[in-house]
Protein backbone atom coordinates (compact mmCIF):
# COMPACT_ATOMS: atom_id res chain seq x y z
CA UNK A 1 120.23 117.30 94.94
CA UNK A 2 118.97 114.06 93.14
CA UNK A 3 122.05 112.62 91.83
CA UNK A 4 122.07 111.86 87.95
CA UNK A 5 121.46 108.10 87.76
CA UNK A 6 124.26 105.71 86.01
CA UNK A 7 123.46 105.91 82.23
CA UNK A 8 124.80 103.37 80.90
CA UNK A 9 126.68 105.31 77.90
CA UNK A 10 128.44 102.19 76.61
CA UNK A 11 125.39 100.62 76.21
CA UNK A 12 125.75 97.43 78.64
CA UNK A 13 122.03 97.18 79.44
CA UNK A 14 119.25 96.21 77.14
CA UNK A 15 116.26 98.21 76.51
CA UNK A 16 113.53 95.69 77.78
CA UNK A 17 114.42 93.82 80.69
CA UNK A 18 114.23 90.24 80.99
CA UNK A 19 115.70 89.41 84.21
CA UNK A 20 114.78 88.27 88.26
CA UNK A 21 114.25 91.69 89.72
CA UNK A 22 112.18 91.84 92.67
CA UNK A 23 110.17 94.36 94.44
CA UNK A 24 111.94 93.61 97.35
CA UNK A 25 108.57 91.92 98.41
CA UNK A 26 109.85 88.70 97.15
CA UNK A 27 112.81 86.81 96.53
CA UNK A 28 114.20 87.37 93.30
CA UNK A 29 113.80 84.35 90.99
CA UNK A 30 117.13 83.42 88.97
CA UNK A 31 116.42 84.57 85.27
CA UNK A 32 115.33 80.97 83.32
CA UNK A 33 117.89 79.33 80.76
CA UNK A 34 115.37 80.88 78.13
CA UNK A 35 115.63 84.43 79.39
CA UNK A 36 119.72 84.14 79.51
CA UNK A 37 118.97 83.27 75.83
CA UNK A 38 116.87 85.76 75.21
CA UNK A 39 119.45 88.80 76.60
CA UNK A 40 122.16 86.90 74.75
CA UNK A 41 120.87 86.92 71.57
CA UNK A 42 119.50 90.81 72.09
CA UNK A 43 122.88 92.01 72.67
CA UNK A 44 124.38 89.84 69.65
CA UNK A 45 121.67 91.05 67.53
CA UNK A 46 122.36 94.65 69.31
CA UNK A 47 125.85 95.11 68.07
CA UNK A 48 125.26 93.65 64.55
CA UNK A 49 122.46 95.81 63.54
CA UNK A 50 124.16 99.36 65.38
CA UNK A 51 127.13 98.28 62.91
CA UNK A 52 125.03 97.75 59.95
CA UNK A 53 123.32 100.90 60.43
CA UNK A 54 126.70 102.95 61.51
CA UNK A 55 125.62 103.54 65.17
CA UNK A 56 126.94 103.30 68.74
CA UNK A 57 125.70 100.99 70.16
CA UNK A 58 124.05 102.89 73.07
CA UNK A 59 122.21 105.21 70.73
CA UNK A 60 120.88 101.88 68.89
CA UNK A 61 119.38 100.71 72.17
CA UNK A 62 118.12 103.88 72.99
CA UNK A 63 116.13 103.85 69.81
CA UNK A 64 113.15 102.07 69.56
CA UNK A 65 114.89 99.55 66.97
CA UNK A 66 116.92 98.32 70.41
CA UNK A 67 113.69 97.63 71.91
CA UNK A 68 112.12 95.60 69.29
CA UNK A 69 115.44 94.19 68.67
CA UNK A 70 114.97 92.23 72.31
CA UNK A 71 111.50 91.18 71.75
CA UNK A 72 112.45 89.52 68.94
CA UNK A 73 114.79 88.02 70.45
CA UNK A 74 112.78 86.59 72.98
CA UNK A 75 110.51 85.43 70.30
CA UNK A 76 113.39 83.46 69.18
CA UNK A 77 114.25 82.06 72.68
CA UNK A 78 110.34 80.94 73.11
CA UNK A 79 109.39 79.13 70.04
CA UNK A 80 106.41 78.18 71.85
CA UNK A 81 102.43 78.47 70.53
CA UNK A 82 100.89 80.55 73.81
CA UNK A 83 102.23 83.59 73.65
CA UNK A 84 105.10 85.70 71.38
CA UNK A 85 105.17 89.73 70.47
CA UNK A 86 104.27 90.81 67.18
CA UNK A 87 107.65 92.35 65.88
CA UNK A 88 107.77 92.26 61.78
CA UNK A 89 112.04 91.59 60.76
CA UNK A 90 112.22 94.88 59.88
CA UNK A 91 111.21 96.63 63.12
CA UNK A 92 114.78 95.84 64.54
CA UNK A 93 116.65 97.60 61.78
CA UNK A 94 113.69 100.25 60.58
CA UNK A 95 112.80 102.77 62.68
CA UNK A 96 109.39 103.44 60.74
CA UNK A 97 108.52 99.46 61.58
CA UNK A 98 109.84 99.18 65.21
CA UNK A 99 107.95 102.41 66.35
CA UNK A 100 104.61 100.63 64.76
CA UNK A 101 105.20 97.66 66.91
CA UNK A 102 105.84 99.07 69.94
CA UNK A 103 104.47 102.54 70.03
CA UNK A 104 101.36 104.24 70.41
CA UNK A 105 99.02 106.67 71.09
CA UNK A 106 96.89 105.24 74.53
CA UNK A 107 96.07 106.80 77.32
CA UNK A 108 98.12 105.43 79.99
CA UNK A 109 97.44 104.90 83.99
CA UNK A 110 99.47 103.74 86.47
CA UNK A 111 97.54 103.20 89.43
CA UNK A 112 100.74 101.47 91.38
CA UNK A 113 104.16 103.34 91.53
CA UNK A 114 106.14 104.05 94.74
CA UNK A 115 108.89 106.55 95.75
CA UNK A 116 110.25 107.38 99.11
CA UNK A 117 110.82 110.51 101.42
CA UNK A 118 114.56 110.65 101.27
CA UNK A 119 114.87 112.55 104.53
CA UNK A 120 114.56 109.12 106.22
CA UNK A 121 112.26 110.76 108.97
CA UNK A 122 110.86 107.26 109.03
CA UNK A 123 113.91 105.48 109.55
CA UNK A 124 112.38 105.12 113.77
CA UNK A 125 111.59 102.22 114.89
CA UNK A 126 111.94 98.88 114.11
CA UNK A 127 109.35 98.71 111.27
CA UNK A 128 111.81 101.95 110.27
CA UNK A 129 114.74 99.89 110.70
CA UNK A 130 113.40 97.08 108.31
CA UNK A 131 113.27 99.90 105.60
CA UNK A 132 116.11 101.44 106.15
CA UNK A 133 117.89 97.88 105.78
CA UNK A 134 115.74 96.55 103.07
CA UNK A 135 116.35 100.12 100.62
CA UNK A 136 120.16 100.81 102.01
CA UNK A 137 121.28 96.98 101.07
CA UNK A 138 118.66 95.18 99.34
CA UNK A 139 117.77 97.67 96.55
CA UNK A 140 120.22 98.01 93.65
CA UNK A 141 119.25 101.35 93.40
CA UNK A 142 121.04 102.30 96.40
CA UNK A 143 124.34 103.04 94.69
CA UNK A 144 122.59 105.67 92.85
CA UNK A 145 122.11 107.47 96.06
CA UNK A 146 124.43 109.88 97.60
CA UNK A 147 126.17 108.61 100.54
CA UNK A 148 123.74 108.44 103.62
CA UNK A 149 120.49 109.65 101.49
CA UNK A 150 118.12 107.87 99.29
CA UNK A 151 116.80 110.90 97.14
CA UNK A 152 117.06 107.84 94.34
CA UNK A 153 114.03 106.69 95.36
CA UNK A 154 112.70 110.51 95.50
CA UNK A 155 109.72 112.16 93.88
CA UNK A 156 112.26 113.41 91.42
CA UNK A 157 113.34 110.30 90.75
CA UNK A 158 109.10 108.59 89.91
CA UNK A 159 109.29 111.89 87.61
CA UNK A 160 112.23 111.78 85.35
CA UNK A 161 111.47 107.20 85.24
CA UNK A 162 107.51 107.38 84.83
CA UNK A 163 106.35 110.61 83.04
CA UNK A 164 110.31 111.20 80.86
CA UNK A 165 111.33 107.99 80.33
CA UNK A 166 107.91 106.37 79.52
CA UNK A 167 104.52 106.78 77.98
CA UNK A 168 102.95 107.15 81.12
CA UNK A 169 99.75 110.12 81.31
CA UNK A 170 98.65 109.72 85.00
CA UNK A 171 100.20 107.84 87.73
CA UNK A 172 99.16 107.22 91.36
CA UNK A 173 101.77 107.05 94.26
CA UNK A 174 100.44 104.10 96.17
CA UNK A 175 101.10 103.67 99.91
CA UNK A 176 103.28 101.29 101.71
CA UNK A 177 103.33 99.09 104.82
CA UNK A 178 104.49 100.57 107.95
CA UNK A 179 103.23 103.03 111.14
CA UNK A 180 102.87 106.31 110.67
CA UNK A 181 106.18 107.39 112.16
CA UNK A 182 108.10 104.60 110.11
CA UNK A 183 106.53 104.28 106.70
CA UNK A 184 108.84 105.77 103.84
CA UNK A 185 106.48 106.72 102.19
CA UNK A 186 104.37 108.78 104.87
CA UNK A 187 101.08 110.64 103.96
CA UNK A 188 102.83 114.28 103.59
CA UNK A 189 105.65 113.15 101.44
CA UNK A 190 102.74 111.12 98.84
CA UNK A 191 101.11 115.07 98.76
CA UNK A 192 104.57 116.32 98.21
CA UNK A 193 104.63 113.60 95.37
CA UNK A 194 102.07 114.71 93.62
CA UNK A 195 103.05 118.91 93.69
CA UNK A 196 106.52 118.17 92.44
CA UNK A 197 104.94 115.86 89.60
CA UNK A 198 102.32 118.86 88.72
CA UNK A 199 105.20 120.97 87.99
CA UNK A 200 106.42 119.01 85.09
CA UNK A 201 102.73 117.97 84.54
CA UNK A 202 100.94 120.49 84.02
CA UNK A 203 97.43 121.70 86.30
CA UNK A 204 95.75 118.51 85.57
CA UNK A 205 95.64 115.23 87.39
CA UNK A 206 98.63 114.14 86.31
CA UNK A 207 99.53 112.12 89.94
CA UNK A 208 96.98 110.62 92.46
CA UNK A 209 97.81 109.20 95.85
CA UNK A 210 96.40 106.73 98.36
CA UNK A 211 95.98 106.69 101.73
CA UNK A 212 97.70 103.98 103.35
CA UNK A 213 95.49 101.86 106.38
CA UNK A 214 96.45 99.37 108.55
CA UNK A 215 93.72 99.18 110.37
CA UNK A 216 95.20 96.86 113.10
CA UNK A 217 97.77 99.30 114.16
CA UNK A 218 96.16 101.79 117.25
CA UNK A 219 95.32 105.21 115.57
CA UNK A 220 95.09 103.99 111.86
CA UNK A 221 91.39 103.69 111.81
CA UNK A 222 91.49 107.40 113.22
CA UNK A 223 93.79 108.63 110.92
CA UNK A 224 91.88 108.00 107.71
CA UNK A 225 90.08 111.73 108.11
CA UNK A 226 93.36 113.24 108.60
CA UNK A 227 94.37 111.67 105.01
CA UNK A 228 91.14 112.42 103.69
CA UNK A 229 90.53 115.98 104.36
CA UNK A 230 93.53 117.41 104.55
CA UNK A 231 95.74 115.33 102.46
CA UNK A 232 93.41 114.96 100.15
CA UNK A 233 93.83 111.28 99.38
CA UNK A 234 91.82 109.43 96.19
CA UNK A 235 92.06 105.38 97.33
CA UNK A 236 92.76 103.68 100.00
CA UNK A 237 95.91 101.05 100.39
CA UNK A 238 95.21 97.86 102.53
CA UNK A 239 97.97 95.35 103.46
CA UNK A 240 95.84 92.78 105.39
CA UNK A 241 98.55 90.18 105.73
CA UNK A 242 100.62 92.82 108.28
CA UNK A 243 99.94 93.19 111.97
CA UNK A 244 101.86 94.93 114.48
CA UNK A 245 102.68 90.76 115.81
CA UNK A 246 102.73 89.99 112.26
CA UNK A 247 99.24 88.65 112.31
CA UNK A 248 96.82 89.81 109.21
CA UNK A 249 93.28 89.63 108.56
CA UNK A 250 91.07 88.34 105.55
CA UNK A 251 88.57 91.31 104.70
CA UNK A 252 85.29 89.29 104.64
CA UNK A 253 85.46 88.17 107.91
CA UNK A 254 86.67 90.88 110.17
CA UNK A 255 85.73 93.55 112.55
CA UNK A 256 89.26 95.78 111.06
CA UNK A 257 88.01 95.48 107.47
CA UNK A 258 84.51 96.61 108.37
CA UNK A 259 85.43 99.33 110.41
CA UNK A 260 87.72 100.44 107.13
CA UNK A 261 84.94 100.08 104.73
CA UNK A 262 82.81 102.21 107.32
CA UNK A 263 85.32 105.04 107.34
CA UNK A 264 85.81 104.99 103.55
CA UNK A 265 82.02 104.96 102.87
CA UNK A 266 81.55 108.01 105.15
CA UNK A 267 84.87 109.96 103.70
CA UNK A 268 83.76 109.51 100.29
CA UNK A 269 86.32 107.71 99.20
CA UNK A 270 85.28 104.37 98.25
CA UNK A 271 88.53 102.70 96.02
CA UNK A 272 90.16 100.04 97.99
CA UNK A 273 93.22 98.89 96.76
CA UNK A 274 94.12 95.56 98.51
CA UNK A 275 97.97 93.64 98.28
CA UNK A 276 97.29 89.96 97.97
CA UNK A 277 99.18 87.37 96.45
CA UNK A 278 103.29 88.20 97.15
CA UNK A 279 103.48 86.82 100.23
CA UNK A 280 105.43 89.42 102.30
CA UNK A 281 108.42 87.57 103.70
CA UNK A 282 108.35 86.22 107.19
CA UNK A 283 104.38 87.04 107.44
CA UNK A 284 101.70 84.25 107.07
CA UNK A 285 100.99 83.70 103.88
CA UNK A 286 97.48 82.77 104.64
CA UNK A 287 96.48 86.55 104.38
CA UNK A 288 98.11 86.48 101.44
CA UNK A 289 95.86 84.53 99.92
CA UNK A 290 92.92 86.43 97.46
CA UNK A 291 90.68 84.06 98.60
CA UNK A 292 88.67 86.64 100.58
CA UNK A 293 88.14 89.30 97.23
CA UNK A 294 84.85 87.72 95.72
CA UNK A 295 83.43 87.54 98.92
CA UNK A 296 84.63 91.04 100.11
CA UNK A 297 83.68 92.72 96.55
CA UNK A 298 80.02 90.87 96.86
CA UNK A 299 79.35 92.09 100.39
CA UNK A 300 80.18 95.70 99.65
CA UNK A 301 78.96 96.36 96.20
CA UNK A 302 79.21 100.20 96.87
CA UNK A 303 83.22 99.83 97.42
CA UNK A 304 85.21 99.50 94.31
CA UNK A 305 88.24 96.56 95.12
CA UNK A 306 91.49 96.86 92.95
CA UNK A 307 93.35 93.26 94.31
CA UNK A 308 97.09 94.51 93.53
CA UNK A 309 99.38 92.00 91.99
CA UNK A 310 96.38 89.77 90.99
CA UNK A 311 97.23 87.32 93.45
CA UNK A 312 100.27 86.30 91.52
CA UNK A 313 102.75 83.95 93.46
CA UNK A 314 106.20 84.33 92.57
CA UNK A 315 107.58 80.29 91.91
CA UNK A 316 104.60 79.39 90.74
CA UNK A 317 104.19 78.40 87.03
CA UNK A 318 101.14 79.88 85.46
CA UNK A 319 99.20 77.43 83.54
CA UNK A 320 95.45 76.74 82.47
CA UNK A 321 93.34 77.31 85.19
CA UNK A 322 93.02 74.46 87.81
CA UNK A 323 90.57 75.57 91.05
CA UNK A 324 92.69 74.18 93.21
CA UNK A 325 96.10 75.61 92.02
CA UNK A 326 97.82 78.58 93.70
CA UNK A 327 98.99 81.76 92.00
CA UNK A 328 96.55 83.83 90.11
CA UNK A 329 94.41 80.63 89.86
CA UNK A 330 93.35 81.52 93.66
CA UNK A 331 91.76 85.33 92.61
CA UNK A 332 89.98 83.50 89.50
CA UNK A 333 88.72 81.11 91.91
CA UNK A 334 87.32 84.38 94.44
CA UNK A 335 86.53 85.68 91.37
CA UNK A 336 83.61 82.75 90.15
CA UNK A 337 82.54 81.49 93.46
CA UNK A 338 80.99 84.79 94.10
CA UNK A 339 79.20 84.70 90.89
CA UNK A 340 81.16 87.56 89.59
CA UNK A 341 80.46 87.75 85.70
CA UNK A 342 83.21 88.89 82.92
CA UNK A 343 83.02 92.87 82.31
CA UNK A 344 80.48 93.51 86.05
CA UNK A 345 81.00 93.95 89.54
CA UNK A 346 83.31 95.73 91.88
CA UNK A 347 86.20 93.58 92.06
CA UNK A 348 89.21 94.44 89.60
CA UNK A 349 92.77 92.86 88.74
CA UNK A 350 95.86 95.38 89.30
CA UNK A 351 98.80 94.33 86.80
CA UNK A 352 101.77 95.58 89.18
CA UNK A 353 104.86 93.53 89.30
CA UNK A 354 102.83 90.69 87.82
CA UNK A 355 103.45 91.58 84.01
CA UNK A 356 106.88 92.40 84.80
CA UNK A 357 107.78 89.08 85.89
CA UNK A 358 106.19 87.26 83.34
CA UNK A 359 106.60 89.20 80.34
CA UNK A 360 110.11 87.30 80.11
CA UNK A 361 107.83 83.58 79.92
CA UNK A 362 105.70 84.45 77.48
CA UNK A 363 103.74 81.18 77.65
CA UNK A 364 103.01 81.54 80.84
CA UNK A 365 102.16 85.17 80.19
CA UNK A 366 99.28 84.13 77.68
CA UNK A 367 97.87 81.69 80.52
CA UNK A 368 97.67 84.63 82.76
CA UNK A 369 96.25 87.48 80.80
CA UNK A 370 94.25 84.44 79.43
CA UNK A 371 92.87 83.62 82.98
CA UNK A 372 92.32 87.46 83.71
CA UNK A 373 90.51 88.15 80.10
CA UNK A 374 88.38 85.08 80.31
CA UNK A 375 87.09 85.60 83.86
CA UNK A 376 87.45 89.34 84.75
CA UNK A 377 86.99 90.58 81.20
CA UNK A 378 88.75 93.28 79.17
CA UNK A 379 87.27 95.84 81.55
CA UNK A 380 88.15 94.73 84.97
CA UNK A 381 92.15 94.20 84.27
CA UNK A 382 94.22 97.71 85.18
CA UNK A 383 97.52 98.72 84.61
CA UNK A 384 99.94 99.17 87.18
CA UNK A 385 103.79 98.57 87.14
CA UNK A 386 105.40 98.83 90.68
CA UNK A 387 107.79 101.49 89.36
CA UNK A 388 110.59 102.71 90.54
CA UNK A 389 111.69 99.50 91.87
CA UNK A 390 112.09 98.44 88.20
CA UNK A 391 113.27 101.29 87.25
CA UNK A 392 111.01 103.16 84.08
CA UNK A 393 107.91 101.11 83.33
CA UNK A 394 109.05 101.89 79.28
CA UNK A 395 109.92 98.46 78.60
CA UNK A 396 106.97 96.81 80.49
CA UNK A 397 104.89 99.29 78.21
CA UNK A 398 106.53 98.49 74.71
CA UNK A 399 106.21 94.47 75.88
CA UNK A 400 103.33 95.08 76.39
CA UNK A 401 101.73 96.66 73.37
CA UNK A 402 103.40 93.81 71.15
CA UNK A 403 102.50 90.69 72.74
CA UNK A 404 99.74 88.54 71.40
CA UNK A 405 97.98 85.63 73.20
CA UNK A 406 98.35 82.60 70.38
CA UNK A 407 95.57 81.39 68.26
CA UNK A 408 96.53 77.72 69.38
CA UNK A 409 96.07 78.75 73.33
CA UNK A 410 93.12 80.71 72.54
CA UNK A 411 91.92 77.82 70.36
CA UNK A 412 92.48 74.93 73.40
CA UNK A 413 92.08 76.53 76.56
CA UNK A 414 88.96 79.14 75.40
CA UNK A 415 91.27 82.58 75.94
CA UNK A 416 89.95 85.70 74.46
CA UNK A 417 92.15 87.99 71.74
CA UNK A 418 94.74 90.63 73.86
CA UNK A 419 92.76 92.54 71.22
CA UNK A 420 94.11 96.69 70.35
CA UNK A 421 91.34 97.57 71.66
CA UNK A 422 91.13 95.38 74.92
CA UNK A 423 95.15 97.15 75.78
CA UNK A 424 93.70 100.72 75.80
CA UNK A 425 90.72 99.51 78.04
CA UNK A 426 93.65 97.78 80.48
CA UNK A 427 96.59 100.47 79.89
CA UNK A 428 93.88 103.44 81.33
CA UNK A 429 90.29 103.38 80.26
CA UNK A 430 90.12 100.92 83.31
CA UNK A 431 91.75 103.11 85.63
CA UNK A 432 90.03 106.16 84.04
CA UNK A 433 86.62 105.12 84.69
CA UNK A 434 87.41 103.58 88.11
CA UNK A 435 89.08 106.90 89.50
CA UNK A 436 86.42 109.34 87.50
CA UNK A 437 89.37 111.16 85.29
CA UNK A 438 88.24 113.58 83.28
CA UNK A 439 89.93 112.39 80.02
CA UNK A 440 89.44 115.66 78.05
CA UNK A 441 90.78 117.85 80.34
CA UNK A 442 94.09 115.52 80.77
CA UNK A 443 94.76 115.61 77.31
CA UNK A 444 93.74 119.39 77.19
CA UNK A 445 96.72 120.00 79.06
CA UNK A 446 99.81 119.91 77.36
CA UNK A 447 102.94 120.47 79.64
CA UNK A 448 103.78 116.60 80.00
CA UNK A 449 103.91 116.00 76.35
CA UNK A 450 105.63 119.18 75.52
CA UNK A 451 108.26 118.38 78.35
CA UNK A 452 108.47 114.87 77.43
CA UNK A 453 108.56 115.86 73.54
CA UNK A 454 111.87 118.48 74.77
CA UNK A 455 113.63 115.59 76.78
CA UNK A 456 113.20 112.92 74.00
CA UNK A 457 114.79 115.22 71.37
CA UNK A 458 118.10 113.75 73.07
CA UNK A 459 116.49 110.52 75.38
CA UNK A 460 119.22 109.52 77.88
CA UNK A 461 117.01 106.33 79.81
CA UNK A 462 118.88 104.35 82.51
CA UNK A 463 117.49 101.50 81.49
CA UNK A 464 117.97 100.68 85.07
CA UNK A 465 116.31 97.99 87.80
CA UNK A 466 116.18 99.12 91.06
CA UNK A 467 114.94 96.02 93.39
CA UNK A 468 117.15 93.52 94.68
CA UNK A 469 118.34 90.78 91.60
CA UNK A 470 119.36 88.06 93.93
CA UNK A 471 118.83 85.87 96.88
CA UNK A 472 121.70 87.16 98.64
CA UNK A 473 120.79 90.60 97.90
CA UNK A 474 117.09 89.70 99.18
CA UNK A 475 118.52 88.09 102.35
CA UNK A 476 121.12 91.59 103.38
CA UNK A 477 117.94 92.85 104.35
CA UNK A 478 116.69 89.93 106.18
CA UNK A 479 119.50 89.04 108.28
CA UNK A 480 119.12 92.89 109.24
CA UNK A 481 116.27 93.37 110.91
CA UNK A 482 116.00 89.41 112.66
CA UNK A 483 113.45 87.95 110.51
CA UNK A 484 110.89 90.31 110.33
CA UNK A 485 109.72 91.55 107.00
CA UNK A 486 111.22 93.82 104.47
């Protein structure tokens, strides 16, 4: 039994969250002096409005005034002229005004969410034993979880966050590092994923899943028709910076990539999805690097390359583009020396944990989606959110929707309009197109939004993170397992 997740009924946790949450991929940053501002004024501004309009002040934040309520906030803690959300002074005490700013009607497609077998089959091992450590005492979400279990990071769990608590249409369970006997989230359990999703989805493809490969781990390479045929997988998941002696690969220059492509050409399943940028702890963060997409994308125009996080570098300040900066600067850089073009090619930048962390700086925010607009174009940038490690990808949604790139950065540094139209092509026509959903027959099916129409009659959101929020959080897990990564 999935245990009913803390719910925060006297309303002690804002709405959108502005905070150092990691993945547990990274260490968490401490939130800025700007961000403190920005949660202080939200919950000031929080209880004065619930009282002015006679509410509790959990059912305030549950509304979507609470939400807009924060971005303004922020707004008001980042007086800067890059980047701000588009919240009208009404929208935090008007219902009417704070659903137009932060609702809406797009199709959305989350092409990176996680969850985790909670039978702990995969706890074997020591890459089992770096799990087991890094989701038993890193993860906040532990104390959700019943005593010796972790059905909080369950299938159940990805349901009620993703498809109850947010906006999302279609989401795809993405794989994770690890061998096949200690990965926690293990080929069978991803298929069991997706069949426990259908049933509060609906017949249509409501949940995807990807095949994890490590192709420099014996039997990997061999495994791929297993996942194919049987399992039915519809991408691939590459972590090239992991080795069984914690020594990766770059995929334009080795035998394990080619053999990969090889296997995905002849499955027919030709969607690589690739983790760069985020160095993994205690691994090289050479491999790390996204210097390899361009080339890879270029060599293998028949493969379709989704570079996860965008390269992003946690600690690094995003700012106009400079070649020989780090960060996302390094995938723009892949990006124009192979001659890719705005809007063409093969090569595409995956939004997962990299909005989330800057949506809270939202200067550096506009330099990135800047960046990623300018050189990938509106139809190469896809949504993805890392969820459940942050908990419901709601507030990363509503952000989201509302923020505007300023006239004054688009003006200096040549960055195209987040345009309306340009956030449904990166919330899921992206995706869509990439995957080959059949858009008609999704929305013909109406069990999710009748469901999620029933449970939002009476919303009861955690508004909960689940990754670790501090160093020495981070470091439980380290100290665990000797220095190898978590």
């Amino acid at each position: 039994m999935v245990r009913t997740p803390d719910l925060d009924p006297e309303g002690t946790r804002l709405p959108i969250k502005f905070d150092g949450t990691s993945n547990g991929e990274f260490f968490p940053r401490p939130p800025t002096v700007k961000q403190h501002h920005t949660n202080r004024l939200a919950h000031e501004t929080a209880t004065e409005n619930a009282k002015k309009l006679g509410m509790g002040r959990r059912a305030f934040l549950v509304s979507s005034m609470g939400a807009a309520t924060t971005l303004a906030a922020c707004n008001r803690a980042n007086p800067g002229a890059g980047g701000h959300y588009a919240m009208a002074h009404e929208a935090a005490f008007e219902p009417e005004a704070a659903d137009a700013a932060i609702g809406g009607d797009e199709f959305i497609f989350d092409v990176q969410t996680h969850c985790v077998d909670p039978s702990a089959a995969w706890a074997t091992g020591r890459d089992g034993e770096i799990w087991e450590a890094a989701l038993s005492r890193a993860f906040g979400q532990s104390t959700q979880c019943a005593d010796g279990s972790y059905d909080c990071y369950s299938a159940q769990t990805l349901a009620r966050e993703v498809y109850l608590d947010s906006d999302t249409d279609v989401a795809v369970v993405s794989a994770l590092w690890g061998t096949a006997e200690s990965n926690p989230t293990p080929i069978e359990y991803a298929a069991e994923a997706r069949g426990i999703i259908e049933q509060i989805g609906g017949d249509g493809a409501r949940c995807l899943i990807h095949g994890g490969v490590l192709p420099n781990d014996p039997g990997e390479l061999e495994a791929m028709d297993e996942k194919a045929e049987v399992h039915g997988v519809d991408a691939w998941k590459m972590y090239p910076q992991w080795g069984p002696d914690a020594e990766g690969f770059f995929l334009d220059e080795s035998d394990y990539a080619e053999r990969t492509f090889a296997n995905a050409r002849r499955l027919g399943k030709t969607i690589i999805a690739v983790h760069k940028g985020i160095s993994l702890y205690g691994l090289d963060p050479l491999y790390s690097s996204p210097r390899d997409m361009g080339n890879a994308a270029v060599s293998n125009p028949d493969l379709t390359f989704l570079v996860y996080h965008s390269g992003f570098q946690p600690g690094v300040t995003e700012t106009a583009y400079d070649p020989d900066g780090g960060g996302v600067d390094r995938l723009i850089k892949a990006h124009r020396d192979a001659g890719l073009r705005p809007n063409e090619g093969n090569l595409y930048a995956e939004m997962g944990s990299l909005w989330r962390y800057f949506m809270g700086r939202p200067d550096e925010a506009a330099h990135v989606m800047g960046k990623l607009l300018q050189t990938f174009g509106e139809e190469r940038i896809i949504w993805g959110t890392d969820s459940i490690w942050y908990g419901s990808p709601q507030d990363q949604i509503q952000a989201f929707r509302a923020f505007e790139i300023g006239a004054e950065y688009q003006e200096r540094f040549g960055y195209p309009a987040l345009t309306p139209e340009a956030k449904r092509k990166i919330f899921g026509l992206n995706g869509a197109a990439v995957y080959g959903l059949d858009l008609e027959e999704v929305a013909a099916d109406r069990t999710l939004l009748e469901r999620r129409a029933d449970y939002r009659a009476d919303p009861n959101p955690s508004f909960a993170t689940y990754g670790p929020k501090t160093r020495r959080e981070f470091m439980a897990n380290w100290a665990a397992h000797g220095g190898r990564p978590g």
